[in-house]
PDB file of N, CA and C in Angstrom:
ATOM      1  N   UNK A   1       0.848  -1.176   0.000  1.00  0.00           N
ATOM      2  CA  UNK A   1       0.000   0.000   0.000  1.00  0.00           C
ATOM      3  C   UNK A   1       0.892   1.237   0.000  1.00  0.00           C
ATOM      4  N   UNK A   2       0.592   2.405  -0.710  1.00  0.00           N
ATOM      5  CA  UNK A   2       1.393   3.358  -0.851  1.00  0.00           C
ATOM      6  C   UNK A   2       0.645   4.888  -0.360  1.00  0.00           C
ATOM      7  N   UNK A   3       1.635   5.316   0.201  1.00  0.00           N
ATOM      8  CA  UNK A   3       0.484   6.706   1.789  1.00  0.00           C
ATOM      9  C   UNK A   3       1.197   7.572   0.979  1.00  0.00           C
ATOM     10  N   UNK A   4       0.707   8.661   0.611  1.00  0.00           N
ATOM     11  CA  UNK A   4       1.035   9.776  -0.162  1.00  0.00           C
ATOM     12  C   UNK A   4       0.294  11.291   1.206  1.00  0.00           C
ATOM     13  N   UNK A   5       1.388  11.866   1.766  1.00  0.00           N
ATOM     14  CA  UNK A   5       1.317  12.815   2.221  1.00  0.00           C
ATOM     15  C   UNK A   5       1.112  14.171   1.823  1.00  0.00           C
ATOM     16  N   UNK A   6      -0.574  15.267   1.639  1.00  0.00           N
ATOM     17  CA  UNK A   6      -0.646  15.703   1.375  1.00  0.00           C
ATOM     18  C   UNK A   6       0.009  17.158   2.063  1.00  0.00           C
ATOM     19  N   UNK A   7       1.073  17.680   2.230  1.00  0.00           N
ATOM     20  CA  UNK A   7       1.612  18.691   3.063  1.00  0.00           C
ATOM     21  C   UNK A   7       3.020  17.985   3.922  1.00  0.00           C
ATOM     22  N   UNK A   8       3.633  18.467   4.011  1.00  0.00           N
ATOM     23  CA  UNK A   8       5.018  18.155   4.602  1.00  0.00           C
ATOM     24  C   UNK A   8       5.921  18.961   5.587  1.00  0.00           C
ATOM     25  N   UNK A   9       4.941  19.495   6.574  1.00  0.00           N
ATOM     26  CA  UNK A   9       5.347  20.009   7.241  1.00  0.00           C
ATOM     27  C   UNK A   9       5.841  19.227   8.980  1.00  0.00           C
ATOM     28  N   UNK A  10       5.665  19.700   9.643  1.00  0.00           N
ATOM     29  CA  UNK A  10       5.887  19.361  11.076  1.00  0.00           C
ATOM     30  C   UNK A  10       5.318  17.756  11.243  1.00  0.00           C
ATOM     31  N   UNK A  11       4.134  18.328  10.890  1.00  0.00           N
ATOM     32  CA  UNK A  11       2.865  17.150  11.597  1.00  0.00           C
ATOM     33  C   UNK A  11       3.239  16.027  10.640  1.00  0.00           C
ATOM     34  N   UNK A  12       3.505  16.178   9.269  1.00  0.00           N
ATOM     35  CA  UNK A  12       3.550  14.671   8.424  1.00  0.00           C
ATOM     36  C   UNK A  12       5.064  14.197   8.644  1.00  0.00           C
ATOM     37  N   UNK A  13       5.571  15.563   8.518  1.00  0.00           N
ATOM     38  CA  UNK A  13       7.150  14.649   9.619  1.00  0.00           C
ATOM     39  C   UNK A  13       7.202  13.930  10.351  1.00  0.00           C
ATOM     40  N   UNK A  14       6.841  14.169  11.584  1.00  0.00           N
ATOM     41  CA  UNK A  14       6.522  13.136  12.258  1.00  0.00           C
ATOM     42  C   UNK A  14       5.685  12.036  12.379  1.00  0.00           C
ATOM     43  N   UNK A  15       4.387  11.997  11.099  1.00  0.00           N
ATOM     44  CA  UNK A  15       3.731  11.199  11.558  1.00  0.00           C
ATOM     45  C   UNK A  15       4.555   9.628  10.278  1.00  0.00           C
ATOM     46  N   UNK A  16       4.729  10.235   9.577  1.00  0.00           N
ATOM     47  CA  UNK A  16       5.954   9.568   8.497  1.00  0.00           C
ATOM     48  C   UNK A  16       7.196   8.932   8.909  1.00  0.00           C
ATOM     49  N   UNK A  17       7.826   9.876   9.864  1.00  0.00           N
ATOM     50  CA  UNK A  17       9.083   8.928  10.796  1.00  0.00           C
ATOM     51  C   UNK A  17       8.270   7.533  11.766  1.00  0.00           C
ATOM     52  N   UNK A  18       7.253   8.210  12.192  1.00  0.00           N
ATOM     53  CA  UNK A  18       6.514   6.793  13.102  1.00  0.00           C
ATOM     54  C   UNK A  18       6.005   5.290  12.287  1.00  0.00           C
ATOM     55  N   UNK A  19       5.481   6.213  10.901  1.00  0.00           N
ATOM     56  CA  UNK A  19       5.168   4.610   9.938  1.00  0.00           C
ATOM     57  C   UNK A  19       6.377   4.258  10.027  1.00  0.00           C
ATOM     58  N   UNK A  20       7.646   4.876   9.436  1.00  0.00           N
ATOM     59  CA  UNK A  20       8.596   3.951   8.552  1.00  0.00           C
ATOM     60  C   UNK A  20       9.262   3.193   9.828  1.00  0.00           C
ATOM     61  N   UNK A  21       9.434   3.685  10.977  1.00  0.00           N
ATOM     62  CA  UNK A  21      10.198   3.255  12.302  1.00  0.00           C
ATOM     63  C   UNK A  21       9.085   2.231  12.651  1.00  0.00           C
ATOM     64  N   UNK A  22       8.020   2.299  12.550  1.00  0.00           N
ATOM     65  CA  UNK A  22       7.176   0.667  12.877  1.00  0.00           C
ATOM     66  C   UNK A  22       7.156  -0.141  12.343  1.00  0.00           C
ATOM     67  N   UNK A  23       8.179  -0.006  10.472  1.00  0.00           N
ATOM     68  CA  UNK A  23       7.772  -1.113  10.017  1.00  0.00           C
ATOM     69  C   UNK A  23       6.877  -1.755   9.410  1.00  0.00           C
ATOM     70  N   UNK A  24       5.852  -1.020   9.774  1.00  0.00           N
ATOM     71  CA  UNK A  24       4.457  -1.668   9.431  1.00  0.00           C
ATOM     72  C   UNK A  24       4.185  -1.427   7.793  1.00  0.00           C
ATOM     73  N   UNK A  25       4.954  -0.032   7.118  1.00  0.00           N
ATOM     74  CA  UNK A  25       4.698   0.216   5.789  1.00  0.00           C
ATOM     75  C   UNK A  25       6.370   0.354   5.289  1.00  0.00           C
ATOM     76  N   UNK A  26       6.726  -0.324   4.210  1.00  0.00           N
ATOM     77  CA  UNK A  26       8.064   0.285   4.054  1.00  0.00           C
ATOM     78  C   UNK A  26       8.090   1.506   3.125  1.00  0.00           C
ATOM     79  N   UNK A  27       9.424   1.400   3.464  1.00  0.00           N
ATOM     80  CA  UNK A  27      10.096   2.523   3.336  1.00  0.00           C
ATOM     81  C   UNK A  27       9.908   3.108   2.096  1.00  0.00           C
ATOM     82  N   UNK A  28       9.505   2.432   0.640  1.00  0.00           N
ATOM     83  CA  UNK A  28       9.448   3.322  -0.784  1.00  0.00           C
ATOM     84  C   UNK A  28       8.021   3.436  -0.595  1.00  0.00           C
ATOM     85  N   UNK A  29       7.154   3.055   0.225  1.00  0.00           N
ATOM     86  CA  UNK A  29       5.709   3.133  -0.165  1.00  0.00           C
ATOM     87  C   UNK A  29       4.842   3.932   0.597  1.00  0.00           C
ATOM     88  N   UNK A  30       5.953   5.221   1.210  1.00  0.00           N
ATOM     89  CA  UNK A  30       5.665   6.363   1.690  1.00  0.00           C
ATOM     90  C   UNK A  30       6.270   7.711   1.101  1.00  0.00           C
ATOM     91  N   UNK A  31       5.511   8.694   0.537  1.00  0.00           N
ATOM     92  CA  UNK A  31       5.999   9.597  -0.071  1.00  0.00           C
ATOM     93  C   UNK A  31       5.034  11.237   0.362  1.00  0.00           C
ATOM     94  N   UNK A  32       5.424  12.250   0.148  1.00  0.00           N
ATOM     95  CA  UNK A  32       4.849  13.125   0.412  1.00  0.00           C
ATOM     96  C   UNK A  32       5.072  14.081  -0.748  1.00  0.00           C
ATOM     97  N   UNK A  33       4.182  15.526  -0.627  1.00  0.00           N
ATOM     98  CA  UNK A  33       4.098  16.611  -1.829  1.00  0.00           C
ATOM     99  C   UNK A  33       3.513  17.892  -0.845  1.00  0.00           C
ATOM    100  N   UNK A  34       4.047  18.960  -0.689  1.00  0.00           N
ATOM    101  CA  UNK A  34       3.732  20.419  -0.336  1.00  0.00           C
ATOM    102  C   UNK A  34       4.199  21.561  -1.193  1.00  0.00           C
ATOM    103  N   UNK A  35       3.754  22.421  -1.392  1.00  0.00           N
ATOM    104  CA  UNK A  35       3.898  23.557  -1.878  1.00  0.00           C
ATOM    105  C   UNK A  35       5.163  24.237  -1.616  1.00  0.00           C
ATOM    106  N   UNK A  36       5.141  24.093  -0.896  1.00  0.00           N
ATOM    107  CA  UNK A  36       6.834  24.713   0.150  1.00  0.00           C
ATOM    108  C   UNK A  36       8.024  23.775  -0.328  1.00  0.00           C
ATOM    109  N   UNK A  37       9.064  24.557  -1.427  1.00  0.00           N
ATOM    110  CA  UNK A  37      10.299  24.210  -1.114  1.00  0.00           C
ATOM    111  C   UNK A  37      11.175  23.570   0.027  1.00  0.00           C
ATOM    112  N   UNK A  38      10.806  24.476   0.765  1.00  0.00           N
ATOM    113  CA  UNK A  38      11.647  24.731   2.102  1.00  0.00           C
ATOM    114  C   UNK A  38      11.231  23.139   2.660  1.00  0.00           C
ATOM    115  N   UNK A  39       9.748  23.401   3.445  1.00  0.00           N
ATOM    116  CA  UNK A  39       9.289  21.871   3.714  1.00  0.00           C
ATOM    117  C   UNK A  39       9.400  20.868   3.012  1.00  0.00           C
ATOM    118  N   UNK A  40       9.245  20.678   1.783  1.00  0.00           N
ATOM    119  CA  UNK A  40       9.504  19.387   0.836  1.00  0.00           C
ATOM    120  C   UNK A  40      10.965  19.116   1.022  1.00  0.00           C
ATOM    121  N   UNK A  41      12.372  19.974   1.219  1.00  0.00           N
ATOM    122  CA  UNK A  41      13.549  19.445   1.944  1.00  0.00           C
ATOM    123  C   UNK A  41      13.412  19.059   3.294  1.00  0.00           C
ATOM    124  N   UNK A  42      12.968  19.888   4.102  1.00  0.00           N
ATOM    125  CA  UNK A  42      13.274  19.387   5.324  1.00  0.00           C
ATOM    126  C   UNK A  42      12.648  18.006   5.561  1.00  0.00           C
ATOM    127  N   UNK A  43      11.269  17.867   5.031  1.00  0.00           N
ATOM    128  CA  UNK A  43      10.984  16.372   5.164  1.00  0.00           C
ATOM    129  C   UNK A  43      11.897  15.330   4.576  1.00  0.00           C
ATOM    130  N   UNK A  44      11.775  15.434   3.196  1.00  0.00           N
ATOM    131  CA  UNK A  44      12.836  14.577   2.633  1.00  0.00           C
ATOM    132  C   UNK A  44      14.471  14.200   3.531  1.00  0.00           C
ATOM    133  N   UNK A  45      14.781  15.740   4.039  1.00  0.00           N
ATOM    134  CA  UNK A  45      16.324  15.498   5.282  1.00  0.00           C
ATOM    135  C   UNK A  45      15.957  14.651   6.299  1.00  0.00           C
ATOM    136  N   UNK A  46      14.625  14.961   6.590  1.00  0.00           N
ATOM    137  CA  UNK A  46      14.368  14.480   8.237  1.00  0.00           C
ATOM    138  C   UNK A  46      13.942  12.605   8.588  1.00  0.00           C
ATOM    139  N   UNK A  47      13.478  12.905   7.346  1.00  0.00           N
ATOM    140  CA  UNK A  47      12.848  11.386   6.696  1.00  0.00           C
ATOM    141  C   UNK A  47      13.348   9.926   5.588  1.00  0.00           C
ATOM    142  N   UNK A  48      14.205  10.836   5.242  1.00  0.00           N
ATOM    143  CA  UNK A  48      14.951  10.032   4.142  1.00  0.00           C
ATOM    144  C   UNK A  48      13.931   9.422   3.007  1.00  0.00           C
ATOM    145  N   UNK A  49      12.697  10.175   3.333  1.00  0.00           N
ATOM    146  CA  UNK A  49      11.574   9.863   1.865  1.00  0.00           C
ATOM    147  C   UNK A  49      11.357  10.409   1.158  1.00  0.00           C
ATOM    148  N   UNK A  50      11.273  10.089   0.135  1.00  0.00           N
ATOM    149  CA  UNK A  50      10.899  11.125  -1.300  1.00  0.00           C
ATOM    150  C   UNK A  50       9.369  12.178  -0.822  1.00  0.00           C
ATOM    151  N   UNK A  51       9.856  13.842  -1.245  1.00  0.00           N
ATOM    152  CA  UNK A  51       9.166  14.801  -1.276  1.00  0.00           C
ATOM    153  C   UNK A  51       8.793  15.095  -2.786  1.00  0.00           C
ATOM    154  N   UNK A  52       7.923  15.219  -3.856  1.00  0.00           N
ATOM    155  CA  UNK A  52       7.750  15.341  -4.655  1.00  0.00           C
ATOM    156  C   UNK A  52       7.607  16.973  -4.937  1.00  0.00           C
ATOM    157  N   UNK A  53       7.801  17.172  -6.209  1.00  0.00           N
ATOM    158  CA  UNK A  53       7.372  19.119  -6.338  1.00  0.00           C
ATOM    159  C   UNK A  53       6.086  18.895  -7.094  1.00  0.00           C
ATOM    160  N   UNK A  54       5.416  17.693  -7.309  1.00  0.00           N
ATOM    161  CA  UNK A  54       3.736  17.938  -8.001  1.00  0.00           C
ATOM    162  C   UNK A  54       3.128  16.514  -7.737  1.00  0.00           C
ATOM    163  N   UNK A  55       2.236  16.799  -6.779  1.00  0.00           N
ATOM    164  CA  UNK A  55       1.165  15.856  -6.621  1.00  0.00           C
ATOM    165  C   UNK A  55       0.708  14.455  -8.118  1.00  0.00           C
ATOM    166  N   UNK A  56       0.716  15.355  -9.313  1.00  0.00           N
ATOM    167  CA  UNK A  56       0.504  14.298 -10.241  1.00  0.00           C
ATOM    168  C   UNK A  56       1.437  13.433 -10.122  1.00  0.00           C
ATOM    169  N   UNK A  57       2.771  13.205  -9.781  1.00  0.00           N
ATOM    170  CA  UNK A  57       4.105  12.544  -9.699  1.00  0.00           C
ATOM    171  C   UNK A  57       3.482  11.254  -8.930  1.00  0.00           C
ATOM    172  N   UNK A  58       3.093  11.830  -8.382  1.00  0.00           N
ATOM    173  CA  UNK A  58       2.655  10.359  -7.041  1.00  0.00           C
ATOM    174  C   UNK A  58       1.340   9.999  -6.342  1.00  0.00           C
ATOM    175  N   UNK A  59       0.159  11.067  -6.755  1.00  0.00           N
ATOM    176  CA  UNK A  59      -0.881  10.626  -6.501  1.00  0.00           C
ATOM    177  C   UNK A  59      -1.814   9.224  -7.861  1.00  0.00           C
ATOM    178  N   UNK A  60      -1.084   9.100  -8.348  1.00  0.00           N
ATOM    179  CA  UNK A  60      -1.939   8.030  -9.426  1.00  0.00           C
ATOM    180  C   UNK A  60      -1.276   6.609  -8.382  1.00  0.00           C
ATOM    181  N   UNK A  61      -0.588   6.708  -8.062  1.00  0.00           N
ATOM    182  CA  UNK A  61       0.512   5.712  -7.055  1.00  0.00           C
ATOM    183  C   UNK A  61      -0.153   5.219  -5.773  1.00  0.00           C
ATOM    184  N   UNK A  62      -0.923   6.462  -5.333  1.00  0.00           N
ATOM    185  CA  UNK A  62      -1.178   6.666  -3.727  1.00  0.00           C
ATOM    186  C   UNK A  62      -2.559   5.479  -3.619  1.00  0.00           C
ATOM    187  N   UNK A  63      -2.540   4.897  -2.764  1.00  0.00           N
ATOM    188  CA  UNK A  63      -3.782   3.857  -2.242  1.00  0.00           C
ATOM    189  C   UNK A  63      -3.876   4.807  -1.174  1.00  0.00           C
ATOM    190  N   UNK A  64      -3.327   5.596  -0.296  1.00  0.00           N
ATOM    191  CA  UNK A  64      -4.063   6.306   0.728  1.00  0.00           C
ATOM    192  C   UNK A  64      -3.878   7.726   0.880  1.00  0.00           C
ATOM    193  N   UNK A  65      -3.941   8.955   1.009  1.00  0.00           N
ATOM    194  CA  UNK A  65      -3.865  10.107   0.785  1.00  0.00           C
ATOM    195  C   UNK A  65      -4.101  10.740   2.046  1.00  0.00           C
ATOM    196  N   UNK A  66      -3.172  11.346   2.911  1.00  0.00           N
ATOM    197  CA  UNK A  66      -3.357  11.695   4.354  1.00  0.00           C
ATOM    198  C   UNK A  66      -3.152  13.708   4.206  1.00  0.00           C
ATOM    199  N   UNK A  67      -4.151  14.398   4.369  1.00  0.00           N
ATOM    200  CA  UNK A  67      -3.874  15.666   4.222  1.00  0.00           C
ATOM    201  C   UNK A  67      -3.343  15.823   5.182  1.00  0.00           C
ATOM    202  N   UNK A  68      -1.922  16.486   5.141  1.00  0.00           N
ATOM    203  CA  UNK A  68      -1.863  17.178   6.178  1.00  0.00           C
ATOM    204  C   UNK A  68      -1.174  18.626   6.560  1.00  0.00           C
ATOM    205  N   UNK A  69      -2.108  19.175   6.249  1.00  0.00           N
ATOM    206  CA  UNK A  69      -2.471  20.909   5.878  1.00  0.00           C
ATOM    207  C   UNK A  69      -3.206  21.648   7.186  1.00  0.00           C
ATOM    208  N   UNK A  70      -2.798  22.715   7.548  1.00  0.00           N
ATOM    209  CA  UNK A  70      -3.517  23.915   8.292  1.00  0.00           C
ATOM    210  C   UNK A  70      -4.850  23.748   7.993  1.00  0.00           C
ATOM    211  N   UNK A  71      -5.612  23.649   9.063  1.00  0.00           N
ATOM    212  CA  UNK A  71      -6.722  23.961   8.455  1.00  0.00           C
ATOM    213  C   UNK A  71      -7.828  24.781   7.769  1.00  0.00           C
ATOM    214  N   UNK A  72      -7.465  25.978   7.535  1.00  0.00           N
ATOM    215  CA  UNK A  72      -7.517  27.157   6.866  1.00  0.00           C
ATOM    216  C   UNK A  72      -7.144  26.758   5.392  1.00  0.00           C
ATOM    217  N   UNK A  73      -5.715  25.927   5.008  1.00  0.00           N
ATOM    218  CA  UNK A  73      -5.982  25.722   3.496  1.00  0.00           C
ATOM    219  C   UNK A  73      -6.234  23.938   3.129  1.00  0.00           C
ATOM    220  N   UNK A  74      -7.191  23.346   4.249  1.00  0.00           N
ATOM    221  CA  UNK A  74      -7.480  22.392   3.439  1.00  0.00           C
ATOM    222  C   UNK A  74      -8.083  22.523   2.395  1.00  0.00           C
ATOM    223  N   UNK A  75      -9.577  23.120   2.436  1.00  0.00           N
ATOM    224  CA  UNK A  75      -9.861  23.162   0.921  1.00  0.00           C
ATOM    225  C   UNK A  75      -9.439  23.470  -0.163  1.00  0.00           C
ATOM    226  N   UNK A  76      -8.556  24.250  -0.492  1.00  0.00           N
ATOM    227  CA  UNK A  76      -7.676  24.813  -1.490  1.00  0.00           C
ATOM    228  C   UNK A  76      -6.417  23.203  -2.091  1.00  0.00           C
ATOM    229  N   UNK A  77      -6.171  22.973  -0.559  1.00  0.00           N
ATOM    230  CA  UNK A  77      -5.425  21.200  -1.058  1.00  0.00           C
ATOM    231  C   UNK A  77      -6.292  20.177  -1.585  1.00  0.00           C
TER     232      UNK A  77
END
């Protein structure tokens, strides 16, 4: 199954280090995509998982899709 992280900030940081450290999902079949430069590195540094720069890249891929956005711009994600 493949978890495609919508936003890559704080919150999918961490919630992304906890899948891959349980094991339970490996390691290529977690990926994320945010708007933010900045965040799409730091996750990728913090995580050692692929950050994408466009959702089409990896949402045809994704079996699960976890927003995780402010809530002010979910709808816009």
């Amino acid at each position: 199954m493949n978890i495609l992280f919508v936003g890559a900030g704080k919150m999918a940081t961490a919630l992304a280090k906890g899948i891959v450290k349980s094991g339970v999902f490996p390691h290529d079949s977690v990926s994320a995509y945010d708007v933010s430069e900045a965040s799409r590195q730091s996750f990728a540094s913090v995580t050692s998982l692929p950050c994408v720069d466009s959702p089409a890249v990896a949402l045809p891929k994704a079996d699960v899709v976890i927003l995780a956005v402010k809530p002010q711009v979910a709808e816009s994600a």
